[in-house]
PDB file of N, CA and C in Angstrom:
ATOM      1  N   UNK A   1     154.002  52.336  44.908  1.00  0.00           N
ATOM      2  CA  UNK A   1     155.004  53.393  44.937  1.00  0.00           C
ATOM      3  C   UNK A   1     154.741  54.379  43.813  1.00  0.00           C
ATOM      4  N   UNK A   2     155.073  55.489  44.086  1.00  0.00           N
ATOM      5  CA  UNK A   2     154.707  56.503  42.829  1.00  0.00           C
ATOM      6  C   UNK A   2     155.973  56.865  42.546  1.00  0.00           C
ATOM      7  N   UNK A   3     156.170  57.874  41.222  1.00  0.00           N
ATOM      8  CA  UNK A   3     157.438  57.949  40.558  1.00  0.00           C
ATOM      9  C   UNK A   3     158.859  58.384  41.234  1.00  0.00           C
ATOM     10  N   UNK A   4     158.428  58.724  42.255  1.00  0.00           N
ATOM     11  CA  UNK A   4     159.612  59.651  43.194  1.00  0.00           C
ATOM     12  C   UNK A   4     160.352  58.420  43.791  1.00  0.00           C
ATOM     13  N   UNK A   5     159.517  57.311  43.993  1.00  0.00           N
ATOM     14  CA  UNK A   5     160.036  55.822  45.100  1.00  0.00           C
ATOM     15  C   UNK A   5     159.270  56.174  46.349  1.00  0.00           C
ATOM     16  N   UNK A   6     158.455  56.685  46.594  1.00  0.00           N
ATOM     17  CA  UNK A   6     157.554  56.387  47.943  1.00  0.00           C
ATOM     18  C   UNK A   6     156.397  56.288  47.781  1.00  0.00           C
ATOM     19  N   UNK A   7     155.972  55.158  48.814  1.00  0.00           N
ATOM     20  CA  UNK A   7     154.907  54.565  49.013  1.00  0.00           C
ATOM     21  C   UNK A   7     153.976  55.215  49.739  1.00  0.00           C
ATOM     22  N   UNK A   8     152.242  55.128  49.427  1.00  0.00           N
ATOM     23  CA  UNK A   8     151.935  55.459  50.626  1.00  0.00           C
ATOM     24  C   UNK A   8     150.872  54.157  50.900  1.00  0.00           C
ATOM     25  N   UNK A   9     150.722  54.137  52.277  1.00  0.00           N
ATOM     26  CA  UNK A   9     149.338  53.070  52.786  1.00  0.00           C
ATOM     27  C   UNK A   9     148.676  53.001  51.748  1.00  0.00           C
ATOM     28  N   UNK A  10     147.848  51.682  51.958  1.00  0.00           N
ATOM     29  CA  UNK A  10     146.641  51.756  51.163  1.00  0.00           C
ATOM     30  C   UNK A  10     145.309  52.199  51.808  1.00  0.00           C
ATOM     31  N   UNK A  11     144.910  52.748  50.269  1.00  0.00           N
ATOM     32  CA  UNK A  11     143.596  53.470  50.353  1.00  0.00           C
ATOM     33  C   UNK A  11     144.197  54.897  51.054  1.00  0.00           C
ATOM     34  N   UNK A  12     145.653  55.328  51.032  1.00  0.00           N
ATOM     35  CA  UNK A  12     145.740  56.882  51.523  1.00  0.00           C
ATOM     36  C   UNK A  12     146.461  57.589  50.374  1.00  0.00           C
ATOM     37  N   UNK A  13     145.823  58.564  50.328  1.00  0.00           N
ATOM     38  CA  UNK A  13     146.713  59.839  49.189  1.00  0.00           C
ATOM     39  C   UNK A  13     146.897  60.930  49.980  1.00  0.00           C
ATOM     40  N   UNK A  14     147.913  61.717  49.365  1.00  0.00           N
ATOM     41  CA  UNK A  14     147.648  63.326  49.909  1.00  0.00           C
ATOM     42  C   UNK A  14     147.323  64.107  49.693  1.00  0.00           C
ATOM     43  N   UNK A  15     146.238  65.072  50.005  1.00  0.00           N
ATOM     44  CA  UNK A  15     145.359  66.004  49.593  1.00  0.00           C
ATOM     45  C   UNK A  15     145.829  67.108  49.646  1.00  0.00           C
ATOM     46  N   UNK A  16     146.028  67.948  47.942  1.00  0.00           N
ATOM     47  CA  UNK A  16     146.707  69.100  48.478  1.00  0.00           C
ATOM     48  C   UNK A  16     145.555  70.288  48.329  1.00  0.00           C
ATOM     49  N   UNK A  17     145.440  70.964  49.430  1.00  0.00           N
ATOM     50  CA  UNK A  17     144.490  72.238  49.474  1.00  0.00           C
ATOM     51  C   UNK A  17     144.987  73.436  49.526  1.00  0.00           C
ATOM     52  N   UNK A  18     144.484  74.736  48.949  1.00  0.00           N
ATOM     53  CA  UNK A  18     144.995  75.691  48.859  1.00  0.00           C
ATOM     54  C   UNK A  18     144.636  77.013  50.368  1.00  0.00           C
ATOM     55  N   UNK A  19     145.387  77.702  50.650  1.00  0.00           N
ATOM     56  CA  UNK A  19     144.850  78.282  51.841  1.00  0.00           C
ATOM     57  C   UNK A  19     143.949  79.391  51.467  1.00  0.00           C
ATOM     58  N   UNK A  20     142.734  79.464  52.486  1.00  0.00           N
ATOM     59  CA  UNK A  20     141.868  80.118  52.406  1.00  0.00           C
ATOM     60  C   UNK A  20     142.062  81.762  51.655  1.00  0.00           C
ATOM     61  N   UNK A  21     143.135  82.463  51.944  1.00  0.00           N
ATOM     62  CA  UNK A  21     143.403  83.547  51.635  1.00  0.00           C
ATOM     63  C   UNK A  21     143.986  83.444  50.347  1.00  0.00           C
ATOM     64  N   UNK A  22     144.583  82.299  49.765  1.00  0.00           N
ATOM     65  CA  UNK A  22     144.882  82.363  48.281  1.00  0.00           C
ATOM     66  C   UNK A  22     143.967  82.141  47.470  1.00  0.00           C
ATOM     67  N   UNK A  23     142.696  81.903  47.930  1.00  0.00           N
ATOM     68  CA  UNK A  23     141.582  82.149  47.121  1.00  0.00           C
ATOM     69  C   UNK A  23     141.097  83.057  45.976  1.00  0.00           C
ATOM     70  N   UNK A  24     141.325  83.250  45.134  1.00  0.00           N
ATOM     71  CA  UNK A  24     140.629  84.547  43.747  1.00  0.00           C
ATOM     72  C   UNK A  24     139.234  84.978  44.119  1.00  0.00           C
ATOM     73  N   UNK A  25     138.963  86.215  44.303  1.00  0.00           N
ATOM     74  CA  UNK A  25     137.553  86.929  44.693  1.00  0.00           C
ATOM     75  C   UNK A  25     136.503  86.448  42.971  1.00  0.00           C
ATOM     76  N   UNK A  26     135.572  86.657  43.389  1.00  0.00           N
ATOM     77  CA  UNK A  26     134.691  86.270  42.037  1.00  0.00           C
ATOM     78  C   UNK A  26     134.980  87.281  40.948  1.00  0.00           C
ATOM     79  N   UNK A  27     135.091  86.689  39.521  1.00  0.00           N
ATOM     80  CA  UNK A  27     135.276  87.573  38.834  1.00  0.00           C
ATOM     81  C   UNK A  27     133.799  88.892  38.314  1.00  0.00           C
ATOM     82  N   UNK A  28     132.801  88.973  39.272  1.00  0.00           N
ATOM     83  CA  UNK A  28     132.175  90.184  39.006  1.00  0.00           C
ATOM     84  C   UNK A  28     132.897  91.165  39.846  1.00  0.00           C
ATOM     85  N   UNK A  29     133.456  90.652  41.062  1.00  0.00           N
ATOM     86  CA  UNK A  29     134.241  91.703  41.877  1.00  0.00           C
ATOM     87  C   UNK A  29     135.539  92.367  41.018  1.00  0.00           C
ATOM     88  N   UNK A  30     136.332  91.100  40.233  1.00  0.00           N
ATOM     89  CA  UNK A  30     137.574  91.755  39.880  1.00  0.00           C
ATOM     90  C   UNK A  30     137.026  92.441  38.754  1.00  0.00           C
ATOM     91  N   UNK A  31     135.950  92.186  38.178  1.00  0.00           N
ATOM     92  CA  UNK A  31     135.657  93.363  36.785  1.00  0.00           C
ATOM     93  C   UNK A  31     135.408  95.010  37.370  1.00  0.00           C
ATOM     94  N   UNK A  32     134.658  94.610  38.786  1.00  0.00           N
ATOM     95  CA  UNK A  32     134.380  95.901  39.507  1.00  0.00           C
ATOM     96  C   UNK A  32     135.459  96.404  39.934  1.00  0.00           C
ATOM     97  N   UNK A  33     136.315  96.110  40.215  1.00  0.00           N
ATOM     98  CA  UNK A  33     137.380  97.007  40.477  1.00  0.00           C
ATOM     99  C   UNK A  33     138.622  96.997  39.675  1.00  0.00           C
ATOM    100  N   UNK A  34     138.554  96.464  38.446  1.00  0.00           N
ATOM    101  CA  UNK A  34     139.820  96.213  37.046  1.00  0.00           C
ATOM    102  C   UNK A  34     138.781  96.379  36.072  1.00  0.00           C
ATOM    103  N   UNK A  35     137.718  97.283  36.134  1.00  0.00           N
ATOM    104  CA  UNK A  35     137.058  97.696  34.642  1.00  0.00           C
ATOM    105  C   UNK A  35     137.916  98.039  33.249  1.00  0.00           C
ATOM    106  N   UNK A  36     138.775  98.419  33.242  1.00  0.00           N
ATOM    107  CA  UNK A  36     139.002  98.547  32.130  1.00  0.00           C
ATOM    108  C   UNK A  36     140.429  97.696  31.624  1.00  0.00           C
ATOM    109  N   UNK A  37     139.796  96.503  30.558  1.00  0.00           N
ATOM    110  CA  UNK A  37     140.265  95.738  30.229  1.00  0.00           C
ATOM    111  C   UNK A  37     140.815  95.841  28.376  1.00  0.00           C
ATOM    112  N   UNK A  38     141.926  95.405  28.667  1.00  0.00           N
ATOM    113  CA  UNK A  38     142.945  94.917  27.304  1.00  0.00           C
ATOM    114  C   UNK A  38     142.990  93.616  26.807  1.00  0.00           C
ATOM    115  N   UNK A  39     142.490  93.624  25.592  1.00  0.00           N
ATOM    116  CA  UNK A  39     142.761  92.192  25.398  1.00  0.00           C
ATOM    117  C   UNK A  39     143.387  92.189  24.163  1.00  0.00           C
ATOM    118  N   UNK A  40     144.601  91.098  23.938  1.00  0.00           N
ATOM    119  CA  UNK A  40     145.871  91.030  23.008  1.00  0.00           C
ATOM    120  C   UNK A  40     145.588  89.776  22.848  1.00  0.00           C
ATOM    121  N   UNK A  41     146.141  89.391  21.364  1.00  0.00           N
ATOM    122  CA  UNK A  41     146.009  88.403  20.544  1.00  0.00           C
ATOM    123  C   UNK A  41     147.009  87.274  21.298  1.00  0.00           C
ATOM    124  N   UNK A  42     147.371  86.337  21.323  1.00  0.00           N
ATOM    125  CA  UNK A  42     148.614  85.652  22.163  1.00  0.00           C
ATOM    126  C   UNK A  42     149.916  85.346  21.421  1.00  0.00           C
ATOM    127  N   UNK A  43     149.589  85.387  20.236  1.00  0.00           N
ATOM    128  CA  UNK A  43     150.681  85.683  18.984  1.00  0.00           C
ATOM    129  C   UNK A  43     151.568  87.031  19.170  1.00  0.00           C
ATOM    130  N   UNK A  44     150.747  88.177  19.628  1.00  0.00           N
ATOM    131  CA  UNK A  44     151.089  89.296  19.913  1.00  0.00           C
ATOM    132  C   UNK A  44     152.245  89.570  21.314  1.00  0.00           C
ATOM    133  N   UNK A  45     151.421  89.072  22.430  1.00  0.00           N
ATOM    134  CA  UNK A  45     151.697  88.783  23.351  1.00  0.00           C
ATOM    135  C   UNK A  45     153.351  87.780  23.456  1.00  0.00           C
ATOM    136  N   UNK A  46     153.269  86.856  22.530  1.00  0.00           N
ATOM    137  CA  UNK A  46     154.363  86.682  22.393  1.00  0.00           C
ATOM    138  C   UNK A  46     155.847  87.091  21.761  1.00  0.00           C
ATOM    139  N   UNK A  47     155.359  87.775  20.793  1.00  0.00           N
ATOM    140  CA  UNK A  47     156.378  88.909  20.343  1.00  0.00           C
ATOM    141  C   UNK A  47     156.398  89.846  21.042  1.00  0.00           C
ATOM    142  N   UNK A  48     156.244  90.284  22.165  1.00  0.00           N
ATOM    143  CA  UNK A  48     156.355  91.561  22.730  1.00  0.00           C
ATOM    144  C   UNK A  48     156.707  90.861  24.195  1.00  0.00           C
ATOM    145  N   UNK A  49     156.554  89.352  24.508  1.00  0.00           N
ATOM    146  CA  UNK A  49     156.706  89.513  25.885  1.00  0.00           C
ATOM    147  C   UNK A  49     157.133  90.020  26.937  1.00  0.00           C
ATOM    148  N   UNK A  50     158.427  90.728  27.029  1.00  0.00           N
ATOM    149  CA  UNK A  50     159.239  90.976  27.880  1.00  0.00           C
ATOM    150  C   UNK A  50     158.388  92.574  28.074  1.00  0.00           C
ATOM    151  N   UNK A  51     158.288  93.047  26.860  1.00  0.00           N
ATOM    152  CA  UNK A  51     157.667  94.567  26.845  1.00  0.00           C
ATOM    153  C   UNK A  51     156.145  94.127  27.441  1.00  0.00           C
ATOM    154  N   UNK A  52     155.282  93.379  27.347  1.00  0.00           N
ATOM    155  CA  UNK A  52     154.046  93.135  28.176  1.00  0.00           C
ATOM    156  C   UNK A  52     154.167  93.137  29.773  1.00  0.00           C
ATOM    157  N   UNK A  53     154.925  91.964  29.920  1.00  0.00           N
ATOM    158  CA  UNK A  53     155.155  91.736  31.401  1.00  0.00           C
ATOM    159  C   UNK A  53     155.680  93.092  31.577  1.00  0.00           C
ATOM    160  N   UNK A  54     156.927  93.771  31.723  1.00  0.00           N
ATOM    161  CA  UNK A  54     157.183  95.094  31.873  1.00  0.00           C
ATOM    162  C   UNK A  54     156.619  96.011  32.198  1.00  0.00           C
ATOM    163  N   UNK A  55     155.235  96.540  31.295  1.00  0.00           N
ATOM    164  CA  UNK A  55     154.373  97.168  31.097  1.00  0.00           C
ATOM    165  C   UNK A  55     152.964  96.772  32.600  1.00  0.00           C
ATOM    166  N   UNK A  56     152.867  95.528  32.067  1.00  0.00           N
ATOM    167  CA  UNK A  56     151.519  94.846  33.169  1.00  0.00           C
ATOM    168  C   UNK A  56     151.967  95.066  34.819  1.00  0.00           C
ATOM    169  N   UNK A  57     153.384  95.260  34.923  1.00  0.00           N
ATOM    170  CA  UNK A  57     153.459  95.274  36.217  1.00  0.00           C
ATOM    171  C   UNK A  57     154.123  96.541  36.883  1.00  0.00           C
ATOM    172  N   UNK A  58     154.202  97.565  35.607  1.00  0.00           N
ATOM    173  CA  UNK A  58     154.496  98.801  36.049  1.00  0.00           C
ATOM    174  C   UNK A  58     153.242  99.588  36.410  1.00  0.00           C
ATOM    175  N   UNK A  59     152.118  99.418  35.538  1.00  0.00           N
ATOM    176  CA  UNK A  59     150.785 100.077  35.499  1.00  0.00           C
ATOM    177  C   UNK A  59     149.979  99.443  36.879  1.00  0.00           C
ATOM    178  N   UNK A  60     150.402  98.519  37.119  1.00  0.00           N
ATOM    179  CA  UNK A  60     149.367  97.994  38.262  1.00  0.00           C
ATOM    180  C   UNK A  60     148.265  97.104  37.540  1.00  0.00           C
ATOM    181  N   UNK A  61     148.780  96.190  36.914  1.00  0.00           N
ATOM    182  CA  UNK A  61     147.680  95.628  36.158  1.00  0.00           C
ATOM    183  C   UNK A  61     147.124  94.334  37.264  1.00  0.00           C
ATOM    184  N   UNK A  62     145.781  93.944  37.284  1.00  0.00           N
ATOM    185  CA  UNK A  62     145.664  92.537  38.370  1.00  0.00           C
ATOM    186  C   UNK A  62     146.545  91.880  37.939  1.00  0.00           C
ATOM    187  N   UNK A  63     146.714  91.132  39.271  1.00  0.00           N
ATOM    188  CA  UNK A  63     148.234  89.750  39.294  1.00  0.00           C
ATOM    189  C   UNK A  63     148.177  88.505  38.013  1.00  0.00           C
ATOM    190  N   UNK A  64     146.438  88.444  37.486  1.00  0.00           N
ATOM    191  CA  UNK A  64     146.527  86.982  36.754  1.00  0.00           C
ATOM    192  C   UNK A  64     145.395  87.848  35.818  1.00  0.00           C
ATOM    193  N   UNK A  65     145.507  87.234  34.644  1.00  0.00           N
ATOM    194  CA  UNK A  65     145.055  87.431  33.407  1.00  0.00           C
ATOM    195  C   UNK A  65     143.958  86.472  32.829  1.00  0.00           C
ATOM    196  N   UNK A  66     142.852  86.885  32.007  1.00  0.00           N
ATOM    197  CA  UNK A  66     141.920  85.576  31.292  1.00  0.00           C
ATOM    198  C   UNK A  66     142.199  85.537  30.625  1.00  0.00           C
ATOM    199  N   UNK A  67     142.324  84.195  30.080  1.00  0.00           N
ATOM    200  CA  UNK A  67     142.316  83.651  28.406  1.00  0.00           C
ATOM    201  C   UNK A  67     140.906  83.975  27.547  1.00  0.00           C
ATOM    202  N   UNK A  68     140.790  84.275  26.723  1.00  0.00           N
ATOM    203  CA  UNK A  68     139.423  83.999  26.165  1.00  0.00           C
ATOM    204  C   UNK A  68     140.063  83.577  24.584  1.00  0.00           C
ATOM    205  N   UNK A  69     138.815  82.419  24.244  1.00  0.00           N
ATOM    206  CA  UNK A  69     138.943  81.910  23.079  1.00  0.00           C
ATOM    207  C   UNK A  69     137.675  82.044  22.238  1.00  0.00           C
ATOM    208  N   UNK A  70     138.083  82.701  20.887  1.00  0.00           N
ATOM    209  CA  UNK A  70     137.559  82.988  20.092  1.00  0.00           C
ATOM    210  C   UNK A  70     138.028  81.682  18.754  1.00  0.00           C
ATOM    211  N   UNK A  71     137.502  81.050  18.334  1.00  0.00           N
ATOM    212  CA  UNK A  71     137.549  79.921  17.244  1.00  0.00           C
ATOM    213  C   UNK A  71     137.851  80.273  16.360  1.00  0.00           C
ATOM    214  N   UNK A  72     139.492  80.177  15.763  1.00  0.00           N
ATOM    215  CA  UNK A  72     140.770  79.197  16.288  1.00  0.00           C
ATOM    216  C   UNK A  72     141.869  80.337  17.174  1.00  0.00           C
ATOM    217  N   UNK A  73     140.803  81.609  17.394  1.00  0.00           N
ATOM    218  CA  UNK A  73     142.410  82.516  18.180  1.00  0.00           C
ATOM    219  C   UNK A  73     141.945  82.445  19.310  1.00  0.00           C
ATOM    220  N   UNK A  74     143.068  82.934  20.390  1.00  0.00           N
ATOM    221  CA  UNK A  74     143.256  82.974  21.573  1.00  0.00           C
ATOM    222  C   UNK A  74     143.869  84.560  22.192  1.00  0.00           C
ATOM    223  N   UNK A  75     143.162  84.963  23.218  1.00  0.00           N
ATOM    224  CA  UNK A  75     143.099  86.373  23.328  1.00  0.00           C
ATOM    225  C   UNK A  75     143.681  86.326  24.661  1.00  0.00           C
ATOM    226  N   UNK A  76     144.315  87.260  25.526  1.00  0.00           N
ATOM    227  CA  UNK A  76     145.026  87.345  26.564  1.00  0.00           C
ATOM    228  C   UNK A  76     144.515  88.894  26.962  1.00  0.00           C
ATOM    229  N   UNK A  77     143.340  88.784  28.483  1.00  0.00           N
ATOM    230  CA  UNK A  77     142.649  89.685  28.897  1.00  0.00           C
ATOM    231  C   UNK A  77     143.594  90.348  30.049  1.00  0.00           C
ATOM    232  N   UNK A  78     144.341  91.703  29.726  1.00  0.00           N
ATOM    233  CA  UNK A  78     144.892  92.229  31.196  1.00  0.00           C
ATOM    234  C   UNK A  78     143.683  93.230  31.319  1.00  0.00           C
ATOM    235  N   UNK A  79     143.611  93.345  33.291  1.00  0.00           N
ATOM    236  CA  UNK A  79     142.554  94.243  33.396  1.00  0.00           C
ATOM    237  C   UNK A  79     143.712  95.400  34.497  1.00  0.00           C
ATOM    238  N   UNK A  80     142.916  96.277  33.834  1.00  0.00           N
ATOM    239  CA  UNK A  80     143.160  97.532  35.083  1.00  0.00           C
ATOM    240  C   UNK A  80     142.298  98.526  35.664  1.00  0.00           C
ATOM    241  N   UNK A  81     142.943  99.098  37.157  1.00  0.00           N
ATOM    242  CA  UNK A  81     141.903 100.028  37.308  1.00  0.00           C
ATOM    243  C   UNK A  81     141.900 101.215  37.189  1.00  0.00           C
ATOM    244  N   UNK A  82     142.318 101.702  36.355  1.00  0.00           N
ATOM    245  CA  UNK A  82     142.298 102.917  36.168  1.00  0.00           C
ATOM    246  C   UNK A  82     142.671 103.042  34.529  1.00  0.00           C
ATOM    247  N   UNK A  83     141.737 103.819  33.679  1.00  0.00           N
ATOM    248  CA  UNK A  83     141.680 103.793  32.601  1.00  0.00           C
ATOM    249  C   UNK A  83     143.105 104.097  31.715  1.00  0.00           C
ATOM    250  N   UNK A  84     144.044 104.969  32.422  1.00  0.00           N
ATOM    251  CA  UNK A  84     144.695 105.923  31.492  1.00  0.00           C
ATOM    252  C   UNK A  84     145.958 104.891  31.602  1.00  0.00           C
ATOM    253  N   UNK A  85     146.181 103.771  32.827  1.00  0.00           N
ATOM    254  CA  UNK A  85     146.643 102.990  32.581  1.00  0.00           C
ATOM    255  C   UNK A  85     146.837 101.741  31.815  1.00  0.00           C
ATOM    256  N   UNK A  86     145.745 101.215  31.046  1.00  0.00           N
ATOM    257  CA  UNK A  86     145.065 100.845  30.397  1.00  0.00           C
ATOM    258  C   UNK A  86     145.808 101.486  28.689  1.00  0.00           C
ATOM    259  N   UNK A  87     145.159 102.623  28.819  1.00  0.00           N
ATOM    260  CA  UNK A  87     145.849 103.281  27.588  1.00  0.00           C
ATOM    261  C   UNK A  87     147.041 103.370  27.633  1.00  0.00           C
ATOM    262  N   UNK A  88     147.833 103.621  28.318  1.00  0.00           N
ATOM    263  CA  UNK A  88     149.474 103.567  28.829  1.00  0.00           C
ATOM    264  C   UNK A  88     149.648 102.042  28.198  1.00  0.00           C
ATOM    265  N   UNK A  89     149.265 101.369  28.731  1.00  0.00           N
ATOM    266  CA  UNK A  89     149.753  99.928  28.273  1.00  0.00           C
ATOM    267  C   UNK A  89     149.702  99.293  26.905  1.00  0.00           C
ATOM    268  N   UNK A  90     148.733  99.706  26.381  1.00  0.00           N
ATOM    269  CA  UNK A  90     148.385  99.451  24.874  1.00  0.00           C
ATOM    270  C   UNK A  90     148.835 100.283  23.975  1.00  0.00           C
ATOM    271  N   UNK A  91     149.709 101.518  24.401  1.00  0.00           N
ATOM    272  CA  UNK A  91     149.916 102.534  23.194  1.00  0.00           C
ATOM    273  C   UNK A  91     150.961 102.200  22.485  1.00  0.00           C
ATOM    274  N   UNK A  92     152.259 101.556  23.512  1.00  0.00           N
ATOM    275  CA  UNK A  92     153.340 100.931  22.594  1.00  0.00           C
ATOM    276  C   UNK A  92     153.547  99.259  22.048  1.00  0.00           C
ATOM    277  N   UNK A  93     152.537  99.108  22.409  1.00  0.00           N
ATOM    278  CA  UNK A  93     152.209  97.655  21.715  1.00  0.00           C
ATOM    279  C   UNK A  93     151.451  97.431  20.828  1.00  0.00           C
ATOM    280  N   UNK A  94     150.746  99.030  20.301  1.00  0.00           N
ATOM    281  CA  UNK A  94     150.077  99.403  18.787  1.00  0.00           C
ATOM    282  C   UNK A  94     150.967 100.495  18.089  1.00  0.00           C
ATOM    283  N   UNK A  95     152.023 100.308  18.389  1.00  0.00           N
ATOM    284  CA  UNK A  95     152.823 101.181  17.503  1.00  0.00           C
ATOM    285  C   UNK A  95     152.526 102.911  17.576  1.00  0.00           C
ATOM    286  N   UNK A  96     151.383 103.248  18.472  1.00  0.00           N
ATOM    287  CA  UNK A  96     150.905 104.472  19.078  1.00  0.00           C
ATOM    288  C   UNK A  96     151.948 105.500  20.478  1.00  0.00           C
ATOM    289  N   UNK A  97     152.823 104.583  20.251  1.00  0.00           N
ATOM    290  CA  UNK A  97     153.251 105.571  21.803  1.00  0.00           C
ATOM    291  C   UNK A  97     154.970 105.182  21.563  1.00  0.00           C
TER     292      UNK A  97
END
């Protein structure tokens, strides 16, 4: 039995798969069409959250974001396609706009 109280047969689990169309295109495609990318500290990102999210989904930023780690910080990559949006997004989260 697993934690919920149901059992299943033995030797059966349930396989969960995702549907074909929720698939993520490769990321050389999403760089090709979200070239111009922001990347914020996650410290940052967290003092500003509400103003990020806000911002990321007024500009049209892609739906999901990369992490990248730099040893011991952590960077939070929004991409967009179109440059001036890009700059739009970063101007009041550098004290610029």
């Amino acid at each position: 039995m697993n934690a919920m109280g149901f059992g299943y047969a033995r030797g059966w689990k349930p396989k969960l798969s995702r549907r074909p169309e929720a698939e993520e295109p490769p990321p050389t495609l999403i760089d090709k069409e979200y070239p111009f990318q922001v990347a914020l500290h996650c410290e940052d990102v967290g003092l500003h959250f509400d103003r990020v999210g806000f911002l990321s989904k007024t500009l049209g930023c892609y739906r999901l974001n990369r992490n990248v780690y730099v040893h011991p910080d952590r960077y939070i990559v929004y991409m967009f396609a179109e440059q001036r949006n890009a700059e739009c997004f970063l101007k009041p989260l550098t004290g610029n706009g």
